[in-house]
C-alpha atoms as a PDB file:
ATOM      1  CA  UNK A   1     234.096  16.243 206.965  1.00  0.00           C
ATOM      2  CA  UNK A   2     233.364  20.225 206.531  1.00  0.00           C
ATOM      3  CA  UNK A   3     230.687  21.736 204.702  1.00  0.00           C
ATOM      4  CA  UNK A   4     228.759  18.431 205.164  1.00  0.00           C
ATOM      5  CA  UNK A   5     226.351  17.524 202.320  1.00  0.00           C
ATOM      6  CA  UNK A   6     222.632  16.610 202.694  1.00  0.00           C
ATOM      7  CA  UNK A   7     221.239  15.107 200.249  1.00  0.00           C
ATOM      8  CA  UNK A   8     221.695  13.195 196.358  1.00  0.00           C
ATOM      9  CA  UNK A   9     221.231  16.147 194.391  1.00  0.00           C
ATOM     10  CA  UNK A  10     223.325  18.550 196.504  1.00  0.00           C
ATOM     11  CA  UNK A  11     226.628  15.932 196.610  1.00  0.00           C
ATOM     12  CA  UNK A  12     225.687  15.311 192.535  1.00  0.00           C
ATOM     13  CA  UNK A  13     226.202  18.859 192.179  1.00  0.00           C
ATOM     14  CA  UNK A  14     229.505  19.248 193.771  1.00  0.00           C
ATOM     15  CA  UNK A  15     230.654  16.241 192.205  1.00  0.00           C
ATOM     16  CA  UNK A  16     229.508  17.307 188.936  1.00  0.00           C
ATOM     17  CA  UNK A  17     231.066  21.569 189.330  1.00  0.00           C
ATOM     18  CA  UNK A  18     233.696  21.114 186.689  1.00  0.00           C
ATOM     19  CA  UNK A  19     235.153  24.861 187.922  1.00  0.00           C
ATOM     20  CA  UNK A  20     236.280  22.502 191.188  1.00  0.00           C
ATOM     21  CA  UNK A  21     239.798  20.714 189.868  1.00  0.00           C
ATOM     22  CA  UNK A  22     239.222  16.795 189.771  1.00  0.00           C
ATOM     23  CA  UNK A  23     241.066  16.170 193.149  1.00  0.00           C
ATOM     24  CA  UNK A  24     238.973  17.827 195.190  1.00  0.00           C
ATOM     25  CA  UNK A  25     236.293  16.651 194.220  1.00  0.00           C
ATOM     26  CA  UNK A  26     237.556  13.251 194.218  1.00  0.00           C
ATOM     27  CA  UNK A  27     238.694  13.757 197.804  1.00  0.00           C
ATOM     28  CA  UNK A  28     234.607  14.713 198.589  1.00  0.00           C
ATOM     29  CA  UNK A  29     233.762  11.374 197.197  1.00  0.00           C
ATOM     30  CA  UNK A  30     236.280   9.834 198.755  1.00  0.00           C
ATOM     31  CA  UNK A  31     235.701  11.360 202.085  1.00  0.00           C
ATOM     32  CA  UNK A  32     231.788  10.797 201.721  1.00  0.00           C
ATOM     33  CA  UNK A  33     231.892   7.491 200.639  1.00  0.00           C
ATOM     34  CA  UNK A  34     233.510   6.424 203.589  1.00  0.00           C
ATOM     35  CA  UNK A  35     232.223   9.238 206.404  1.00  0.00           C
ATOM     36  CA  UNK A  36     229.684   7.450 208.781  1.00  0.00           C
ATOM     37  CA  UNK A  37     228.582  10.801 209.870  1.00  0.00           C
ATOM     38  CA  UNK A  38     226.962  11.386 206.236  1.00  0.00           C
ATOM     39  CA  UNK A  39     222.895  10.623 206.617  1.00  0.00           C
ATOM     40  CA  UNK A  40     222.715  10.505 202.761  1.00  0.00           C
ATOM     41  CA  UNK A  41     220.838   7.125 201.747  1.00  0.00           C
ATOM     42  CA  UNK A  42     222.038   5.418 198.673  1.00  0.00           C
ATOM     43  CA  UNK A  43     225.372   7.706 198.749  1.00  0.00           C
ATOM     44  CA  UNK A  44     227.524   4.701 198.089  1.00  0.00           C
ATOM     45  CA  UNK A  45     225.857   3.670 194.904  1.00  0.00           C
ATOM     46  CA  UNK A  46     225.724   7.828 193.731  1.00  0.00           C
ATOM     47  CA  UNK A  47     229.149   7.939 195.309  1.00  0.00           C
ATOM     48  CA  UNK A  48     230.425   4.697 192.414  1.00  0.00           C
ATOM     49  CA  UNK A  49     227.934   5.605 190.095  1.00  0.00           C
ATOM     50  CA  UNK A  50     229.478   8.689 189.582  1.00  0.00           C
ATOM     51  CA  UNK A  51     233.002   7.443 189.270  1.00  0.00           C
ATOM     52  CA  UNK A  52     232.560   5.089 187.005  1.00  0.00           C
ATOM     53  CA  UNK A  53     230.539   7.503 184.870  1.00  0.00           C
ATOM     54  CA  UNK A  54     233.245  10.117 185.144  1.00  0.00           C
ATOM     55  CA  UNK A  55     236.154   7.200 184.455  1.00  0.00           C
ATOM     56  CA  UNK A  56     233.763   6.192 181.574  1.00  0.00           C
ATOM     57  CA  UNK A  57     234.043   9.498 179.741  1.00  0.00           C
ATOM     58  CA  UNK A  58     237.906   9.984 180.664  1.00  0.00           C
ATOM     59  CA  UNK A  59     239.643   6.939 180.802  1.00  0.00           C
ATOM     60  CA  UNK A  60     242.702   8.097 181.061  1.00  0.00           C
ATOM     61  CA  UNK A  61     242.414   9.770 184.956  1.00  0.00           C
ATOM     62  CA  UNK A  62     244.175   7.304 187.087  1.00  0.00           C
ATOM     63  CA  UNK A  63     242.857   9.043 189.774  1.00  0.00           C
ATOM     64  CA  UNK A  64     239.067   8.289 189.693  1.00  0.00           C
ATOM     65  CA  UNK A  65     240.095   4.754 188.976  1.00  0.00           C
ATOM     66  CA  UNK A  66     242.492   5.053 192.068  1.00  0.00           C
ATOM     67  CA  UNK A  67     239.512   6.533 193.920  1.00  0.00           C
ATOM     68  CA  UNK A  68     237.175   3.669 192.985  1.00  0.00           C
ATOM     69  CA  UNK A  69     239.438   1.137 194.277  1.00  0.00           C
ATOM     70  CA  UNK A  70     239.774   3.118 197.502  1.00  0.00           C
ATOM     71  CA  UNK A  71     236.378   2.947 198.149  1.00  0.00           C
ATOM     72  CA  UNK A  72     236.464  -0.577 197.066  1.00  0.00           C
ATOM     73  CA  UNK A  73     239.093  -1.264 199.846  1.00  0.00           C
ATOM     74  CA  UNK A  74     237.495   0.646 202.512  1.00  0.00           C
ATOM     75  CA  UNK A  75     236.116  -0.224 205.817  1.00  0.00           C
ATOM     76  CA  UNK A  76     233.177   1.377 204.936  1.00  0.00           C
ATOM     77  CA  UNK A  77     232.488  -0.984 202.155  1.00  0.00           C
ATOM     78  CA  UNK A  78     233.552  -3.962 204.041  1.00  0.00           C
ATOM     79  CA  UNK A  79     230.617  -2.871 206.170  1.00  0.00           C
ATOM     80  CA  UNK A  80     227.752  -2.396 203.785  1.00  0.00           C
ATOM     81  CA  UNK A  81     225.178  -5.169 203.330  1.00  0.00           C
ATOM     82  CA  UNK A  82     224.389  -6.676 200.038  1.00  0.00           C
ATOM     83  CA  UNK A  83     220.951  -4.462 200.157  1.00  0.00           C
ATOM     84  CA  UNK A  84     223.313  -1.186 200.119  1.00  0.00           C
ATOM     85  CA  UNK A  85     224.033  -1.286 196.544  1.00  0.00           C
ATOM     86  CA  UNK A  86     221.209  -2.388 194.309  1.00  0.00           C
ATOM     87  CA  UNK A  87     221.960  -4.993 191.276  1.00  0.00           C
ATOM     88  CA  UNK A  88     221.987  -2.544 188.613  1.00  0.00           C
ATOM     89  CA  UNK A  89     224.383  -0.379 189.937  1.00  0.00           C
ATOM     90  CA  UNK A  90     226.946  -3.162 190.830  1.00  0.00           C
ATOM     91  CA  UNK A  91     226.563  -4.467 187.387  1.00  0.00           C
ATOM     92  CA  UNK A  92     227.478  -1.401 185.887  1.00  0.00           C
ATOM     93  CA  UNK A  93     230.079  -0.587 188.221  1.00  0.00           C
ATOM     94  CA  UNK A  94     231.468  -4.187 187.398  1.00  0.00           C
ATOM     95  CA  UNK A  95     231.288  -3.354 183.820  1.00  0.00           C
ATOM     96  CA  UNK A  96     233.126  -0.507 183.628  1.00  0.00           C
ATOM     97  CA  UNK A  97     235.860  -1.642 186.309  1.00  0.00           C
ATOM     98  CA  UNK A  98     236.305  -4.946 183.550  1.00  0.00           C
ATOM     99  CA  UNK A  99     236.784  -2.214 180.814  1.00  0.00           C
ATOM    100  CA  UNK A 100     238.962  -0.090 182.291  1.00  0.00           C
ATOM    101  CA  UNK A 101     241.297  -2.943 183.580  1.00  0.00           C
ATOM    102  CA  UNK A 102     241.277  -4.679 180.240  1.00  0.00           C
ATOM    103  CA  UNK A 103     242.061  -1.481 178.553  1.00  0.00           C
ATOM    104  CA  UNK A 104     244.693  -0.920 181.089  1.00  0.00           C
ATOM    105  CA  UNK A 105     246.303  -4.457 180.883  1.00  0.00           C
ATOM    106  CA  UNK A 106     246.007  -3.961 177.143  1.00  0.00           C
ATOM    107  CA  UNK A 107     247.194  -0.691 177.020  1.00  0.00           C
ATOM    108  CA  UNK A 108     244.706   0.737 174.480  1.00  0.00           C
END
């Protein structure tokens, strides 16, 4: 992964550049989600956090919600413990995964 990223608020802030076009940055959540070689702690729950928020506010991007299920599907997550991802972040990434889906199934 090039121009590797730190820390939370550093990856946040790339994340969040809105001058960056959504599938690059998608690609740098993608790619840090699942890079071993990241020493970020708590990236994966920042990494979904941030996905969900972002699919929240634009439901309509296939591609975060195509990004979130990547990650979902990923070896990486396969490998994470239960203690990776604290309660109230799977909650709300459960949430808004149930929205989205029902609004997708439902078309609305």
């Amino acid at each position: 992964m090039s121009n590797v990223v730190y820390d939370l608020p550093e990856l946040l802030r790339r994340l969040d550049q809105e001058e960056e076009p959504l599938p690059k940055r998608l690609r740098l959540a993608l790619a840090a989600f699942e890079s071993n070689d990241l020493p970020v702690q708590r990236k994966e729950e920042l990494i979904l956090n941030w996905l969900c928020e972002y699919g929240e506010k634009n439901r309509n991007s296939e591609d975060v919600w195509s990004v979130l299920k990547a990650c979902f599907n990923s070896s990486h997550m396969k490998k994470l413990s239960s203690a990776n991802i604290r309660p109230p972040v799977k909650s709300f990434v459960s949430e808004v995964s149930f929205s989205f889906q029902t609004n997708w199934v439902l078309g609305t």
